[in-house]
Protein backbone atom coordinates (compact mmCIF):
# COMPACT_ATOMS: atom_id res chain seq x y z
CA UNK A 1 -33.74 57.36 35.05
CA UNK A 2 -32.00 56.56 38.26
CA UNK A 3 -34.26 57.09 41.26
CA UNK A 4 -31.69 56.72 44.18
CA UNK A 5 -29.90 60.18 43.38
CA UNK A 6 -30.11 62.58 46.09
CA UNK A 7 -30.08 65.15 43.38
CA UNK A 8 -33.25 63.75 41.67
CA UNK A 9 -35.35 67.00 40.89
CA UNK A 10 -38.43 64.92 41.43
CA UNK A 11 -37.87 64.66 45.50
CA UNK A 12 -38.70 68.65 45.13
CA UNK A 13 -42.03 69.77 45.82
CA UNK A 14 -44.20 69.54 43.30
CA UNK A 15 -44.89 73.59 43.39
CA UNK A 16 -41.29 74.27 43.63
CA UNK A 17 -40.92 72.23 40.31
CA UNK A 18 -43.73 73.78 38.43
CA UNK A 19 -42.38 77.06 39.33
CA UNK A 20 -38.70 76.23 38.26
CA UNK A 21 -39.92 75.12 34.80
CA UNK A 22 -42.03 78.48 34.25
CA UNK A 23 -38.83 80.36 35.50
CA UNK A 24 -36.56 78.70 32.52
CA UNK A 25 -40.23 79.07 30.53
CA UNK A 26 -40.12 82.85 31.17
CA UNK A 27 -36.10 83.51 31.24
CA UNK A 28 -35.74 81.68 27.57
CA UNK A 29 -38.89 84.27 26.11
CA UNK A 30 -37.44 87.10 27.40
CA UNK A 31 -33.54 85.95 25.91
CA UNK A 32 -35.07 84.70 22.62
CA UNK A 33 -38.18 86.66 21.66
CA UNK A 34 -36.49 88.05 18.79
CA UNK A 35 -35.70 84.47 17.34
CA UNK A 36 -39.18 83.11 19.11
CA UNK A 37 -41.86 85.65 17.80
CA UNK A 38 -41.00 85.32 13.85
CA UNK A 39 -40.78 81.40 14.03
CA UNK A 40 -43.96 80.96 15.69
CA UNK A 41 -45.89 84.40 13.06
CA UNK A 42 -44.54 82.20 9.78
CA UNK A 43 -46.35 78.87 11.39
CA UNK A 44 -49.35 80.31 13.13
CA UNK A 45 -50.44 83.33 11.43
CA UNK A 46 -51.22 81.28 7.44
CA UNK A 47 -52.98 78.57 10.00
CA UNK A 48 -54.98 80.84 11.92
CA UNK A 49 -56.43 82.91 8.55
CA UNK A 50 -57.51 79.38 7.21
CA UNK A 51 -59.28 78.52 10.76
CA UNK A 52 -61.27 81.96 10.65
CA UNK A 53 -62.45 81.50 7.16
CA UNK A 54 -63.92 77.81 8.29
CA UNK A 55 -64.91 79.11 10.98
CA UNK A 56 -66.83 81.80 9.50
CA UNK A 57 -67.86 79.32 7.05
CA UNK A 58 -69.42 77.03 9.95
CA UNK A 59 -71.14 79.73 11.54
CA UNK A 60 -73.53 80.81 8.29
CA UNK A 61 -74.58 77.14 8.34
CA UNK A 62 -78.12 76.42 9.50
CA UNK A 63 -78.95 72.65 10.22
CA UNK A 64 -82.53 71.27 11.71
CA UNK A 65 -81.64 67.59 11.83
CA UNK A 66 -79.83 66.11 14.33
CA UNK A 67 -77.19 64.23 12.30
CA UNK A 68 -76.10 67.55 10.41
CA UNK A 69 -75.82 68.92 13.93
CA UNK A 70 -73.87 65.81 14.82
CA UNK A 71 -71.51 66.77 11.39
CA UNK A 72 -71.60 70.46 12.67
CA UNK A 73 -70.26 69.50 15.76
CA UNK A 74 -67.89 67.28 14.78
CA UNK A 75 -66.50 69.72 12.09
CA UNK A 76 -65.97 72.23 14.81
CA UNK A 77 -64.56 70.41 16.80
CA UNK A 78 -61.74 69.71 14.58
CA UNK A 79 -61.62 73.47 13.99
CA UNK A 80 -61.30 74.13 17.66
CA UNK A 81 -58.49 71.24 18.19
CA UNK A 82 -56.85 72.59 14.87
CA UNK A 83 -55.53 75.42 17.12
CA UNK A 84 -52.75 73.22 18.45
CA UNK A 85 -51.48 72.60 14.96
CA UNK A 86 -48.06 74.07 15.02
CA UNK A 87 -47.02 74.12 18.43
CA UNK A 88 -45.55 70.97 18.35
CA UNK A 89 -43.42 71.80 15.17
CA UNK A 90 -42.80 75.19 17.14
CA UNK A 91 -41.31 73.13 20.50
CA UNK A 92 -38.90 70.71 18.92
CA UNK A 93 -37.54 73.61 16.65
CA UNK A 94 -37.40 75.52 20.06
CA UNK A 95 -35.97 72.26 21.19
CA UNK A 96 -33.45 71.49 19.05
CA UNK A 97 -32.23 75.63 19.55
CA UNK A 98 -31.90 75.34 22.92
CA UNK A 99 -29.91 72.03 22.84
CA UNK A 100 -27.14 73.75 20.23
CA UNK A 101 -27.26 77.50 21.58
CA UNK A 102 -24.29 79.00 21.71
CA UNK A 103 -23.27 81.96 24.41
CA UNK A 104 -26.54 81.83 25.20
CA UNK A 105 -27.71 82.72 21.65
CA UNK A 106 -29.95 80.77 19.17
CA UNK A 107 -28.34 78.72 16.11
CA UNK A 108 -27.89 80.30 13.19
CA UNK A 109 -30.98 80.44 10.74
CA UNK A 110 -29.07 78.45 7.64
CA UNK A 111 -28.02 75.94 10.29
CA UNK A 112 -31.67 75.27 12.11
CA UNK A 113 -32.97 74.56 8.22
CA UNK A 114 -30.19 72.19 7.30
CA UNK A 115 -30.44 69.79 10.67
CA UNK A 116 -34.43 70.47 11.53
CA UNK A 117 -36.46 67.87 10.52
CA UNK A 118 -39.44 69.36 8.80
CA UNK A 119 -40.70 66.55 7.68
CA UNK A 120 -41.33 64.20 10.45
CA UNK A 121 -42.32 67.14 12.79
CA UNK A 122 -45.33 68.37 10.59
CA UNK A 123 -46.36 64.82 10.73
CA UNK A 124 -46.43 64.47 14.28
CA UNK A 125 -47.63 67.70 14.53
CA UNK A 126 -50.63 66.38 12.35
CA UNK A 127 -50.61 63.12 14.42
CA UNK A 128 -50.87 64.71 17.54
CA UNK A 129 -54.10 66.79 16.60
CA UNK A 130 -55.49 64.15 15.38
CA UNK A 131 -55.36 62.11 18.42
CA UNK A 132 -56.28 64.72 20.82
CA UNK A 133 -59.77 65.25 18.42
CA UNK A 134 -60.25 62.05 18.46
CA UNK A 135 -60.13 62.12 22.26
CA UNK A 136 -61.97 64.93 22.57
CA UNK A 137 -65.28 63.53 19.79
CA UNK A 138 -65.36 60.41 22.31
CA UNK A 139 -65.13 61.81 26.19
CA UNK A 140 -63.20 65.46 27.11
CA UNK A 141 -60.87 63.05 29.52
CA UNK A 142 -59.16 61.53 27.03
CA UNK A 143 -58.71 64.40 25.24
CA UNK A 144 -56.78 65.94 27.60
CA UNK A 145 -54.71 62.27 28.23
CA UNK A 146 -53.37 62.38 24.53
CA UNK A 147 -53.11 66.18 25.24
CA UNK A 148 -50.89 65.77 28.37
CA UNK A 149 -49.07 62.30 27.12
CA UNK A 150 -48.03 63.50 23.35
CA UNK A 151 -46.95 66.81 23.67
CA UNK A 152 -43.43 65.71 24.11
CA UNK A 153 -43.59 64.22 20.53
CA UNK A 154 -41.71 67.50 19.08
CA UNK A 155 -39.05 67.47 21.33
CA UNK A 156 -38.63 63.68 21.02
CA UNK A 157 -38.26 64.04 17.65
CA UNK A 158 -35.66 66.56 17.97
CA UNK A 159 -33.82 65.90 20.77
CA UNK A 160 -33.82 61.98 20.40
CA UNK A 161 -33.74 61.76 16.33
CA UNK A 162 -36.95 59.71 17.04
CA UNK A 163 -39.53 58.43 13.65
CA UNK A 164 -43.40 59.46 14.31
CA UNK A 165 -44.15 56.22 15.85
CA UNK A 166 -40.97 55.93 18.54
CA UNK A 167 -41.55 59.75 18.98
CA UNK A 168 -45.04 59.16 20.47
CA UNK A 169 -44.30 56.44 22.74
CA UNK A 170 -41.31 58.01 24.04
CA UNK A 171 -43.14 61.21 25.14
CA UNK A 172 -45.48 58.58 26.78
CA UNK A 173 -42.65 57.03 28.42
CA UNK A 174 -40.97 60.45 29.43
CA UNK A 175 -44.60 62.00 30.67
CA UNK A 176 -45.50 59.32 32.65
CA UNK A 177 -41.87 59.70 34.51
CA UNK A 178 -43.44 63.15 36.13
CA UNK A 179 -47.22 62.94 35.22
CA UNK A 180 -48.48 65.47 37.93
CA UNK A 181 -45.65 67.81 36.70
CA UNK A 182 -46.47 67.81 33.53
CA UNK A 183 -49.63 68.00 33.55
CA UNK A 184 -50.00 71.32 35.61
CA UNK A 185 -46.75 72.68 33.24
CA UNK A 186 -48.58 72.68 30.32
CA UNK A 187 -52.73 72.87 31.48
CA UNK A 188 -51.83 76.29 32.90
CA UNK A 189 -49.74 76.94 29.71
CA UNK A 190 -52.54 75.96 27.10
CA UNK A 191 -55.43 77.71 29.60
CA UNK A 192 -53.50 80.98 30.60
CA UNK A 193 -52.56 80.81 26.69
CA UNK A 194 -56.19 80.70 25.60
CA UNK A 195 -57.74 83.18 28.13
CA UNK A 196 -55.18 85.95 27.27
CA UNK A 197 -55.21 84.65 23.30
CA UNK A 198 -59.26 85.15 22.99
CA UNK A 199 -59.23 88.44 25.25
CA UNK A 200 -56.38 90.00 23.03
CA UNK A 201 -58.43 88.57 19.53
CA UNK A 202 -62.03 89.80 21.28
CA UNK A 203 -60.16 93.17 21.90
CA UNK A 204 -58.83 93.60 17.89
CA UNK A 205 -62.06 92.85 16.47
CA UNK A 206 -63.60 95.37 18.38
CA UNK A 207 -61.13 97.90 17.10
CA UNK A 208 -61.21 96.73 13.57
CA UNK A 209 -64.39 95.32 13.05
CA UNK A 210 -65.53 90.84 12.13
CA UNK A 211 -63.94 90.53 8.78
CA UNK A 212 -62.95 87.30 8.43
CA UNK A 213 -59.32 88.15 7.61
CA UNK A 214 -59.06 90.41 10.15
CA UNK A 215 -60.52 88.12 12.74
CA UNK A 216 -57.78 85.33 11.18
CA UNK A 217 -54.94 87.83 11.12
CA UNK A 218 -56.00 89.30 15.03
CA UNK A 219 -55.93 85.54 16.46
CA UNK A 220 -53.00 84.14 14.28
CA UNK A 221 -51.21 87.41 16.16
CA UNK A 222 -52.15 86.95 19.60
CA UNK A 223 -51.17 82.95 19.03
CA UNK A 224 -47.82 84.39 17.94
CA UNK A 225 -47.20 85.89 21.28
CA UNK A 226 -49.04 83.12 23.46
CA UNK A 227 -48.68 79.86 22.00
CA UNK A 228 -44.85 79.51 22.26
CA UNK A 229 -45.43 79.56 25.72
CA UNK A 230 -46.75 75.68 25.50
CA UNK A 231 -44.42 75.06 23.06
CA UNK A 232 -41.64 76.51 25.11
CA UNK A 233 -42.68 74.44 28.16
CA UNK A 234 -42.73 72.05 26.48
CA UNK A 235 -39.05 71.43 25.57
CA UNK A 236 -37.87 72.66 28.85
CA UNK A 237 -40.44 69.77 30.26
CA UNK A 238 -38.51 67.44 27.78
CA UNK A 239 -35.28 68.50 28.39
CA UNK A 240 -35.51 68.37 32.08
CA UNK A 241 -36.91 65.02 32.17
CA UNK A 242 -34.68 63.73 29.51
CA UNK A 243 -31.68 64.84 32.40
CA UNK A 244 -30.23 67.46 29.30
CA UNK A 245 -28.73 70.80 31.56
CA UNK A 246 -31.66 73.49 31.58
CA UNK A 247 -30.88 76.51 29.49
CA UNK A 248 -30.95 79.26 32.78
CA UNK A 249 -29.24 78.63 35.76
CA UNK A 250 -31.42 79.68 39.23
CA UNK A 251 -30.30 83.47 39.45
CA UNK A 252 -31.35 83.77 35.44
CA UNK A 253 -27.72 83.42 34.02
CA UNK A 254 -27.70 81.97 30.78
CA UNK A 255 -25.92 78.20 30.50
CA UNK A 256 -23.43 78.34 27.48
């Protein structure tokens, strides 16, 4: 990108930036919850139910040597990192909408299914938790690198009609443009996301007791309502660093 621009968004503050990407964040969930909220229930919601029931599965386990606890820990960890599956799918689909909206509005449901590519985003989906377990089994640091650095993947997929492989280095390329920026984008997305997420899940199984489905169903819902906030911030990250117009203008307007 060219760096001599006057207009470069970068010479902002970096608090003035974080707080213009959660202002197109918050602006495109209030516009396109309707289209948002179903999207993210069909992906999250099956995923969730099969977590709980692992989960639940995990927890009756009893182990007195150290390498089962090793195994235990190991198995739960992918568990835990499993919780990202999805929101990368969910931000280039959110992506590619925002890139081909119309008046403001989301494409058409028959057209997002003819031009998404399903494929190669549930593999980099799968890709990208796999990377950030493996991150996360060897130090938490560079869990949270492949965390931070892939999370464009979606987008690039999307946006840039990149393959898994290019897709993955290009969201390298793209985060390491505005690290700092990033990086506090989409922290305080996945933290604020998980804080309110368990709270809301804690809160449902108190009303309606531990069943496992119900514990599954309760969490897949309050992902449904908090994780396309990553996922969101994401492709407004990607879009804005990518130099593509941002879907809200400053006073909340929508750009057609």
């Amino acid at each position: 990108m060219p760096q001599s621009s006057d207009s470069d968004p970068r010479r902002d503050s970096l608090l003035r930036r974080i707080g213009d990407v959660y202002f197109q964040v918050f602006h495109t969930y209030r516009a396109w919850w309707m289209y948002i909220l179903p999207l993210a229930a069909v992906v999250l919601i099956p995923l969730e139910v099969i977590n709980s029931v692992a989960e639940h599965g995990i927890d009756s386990l009893e182990t007195t040597r150290w390498l089962e606890a090793v195994l235990l820990a190991s198995v739960t960890g992918a568990i835990s990192s499993s919780s990202l599956l999805g929101q990368v799918f969910i931000a280039g689909a959110i992506g590619l909408s925002l890139t081909h909206a119309r008046n403001g509005k989301p494409p058409r449901i028959a057209w997002m299914v003819r031009n998404i590519r399903f494929l190669r985003l549930i593999t980099v989906d799968v890709l990208y938790v796999i990377v950030v377990l493996i991150g996360l089994l060897l130090l938490i640091v560079p869990g949270v690198a492949a965390l931070i650095f892939f999370a464009l993947v979606g987008p690039a997929v999307e946006l840039e009609n990149r393959g898994a492989r290019k897709a993955f280095s290009r969201s390298f390329q793209l985060v390491r443009s505005d690290f700092w920026l990033v990086f506090w984008v989409l922290l305080l997305a996945e933290i604020v996301g998980f804080l309110l997420g368990e709270s809301v899940a804690s809160l449902t199984r108190y009303i309606l007791g531990e069943a496992t489905v119900v514990d599954g169903i309760a969490k897949g819902a309050s992902d449904v309502i908090l994780d396309p906030l990553f996922a969101i911030a994401a492709a407004i990250l990607a879009m804005r660093l990518l130099g593509l117009p941002a879907p809200f203008t400053s006073r909340g307007h929508r750009n057609t």
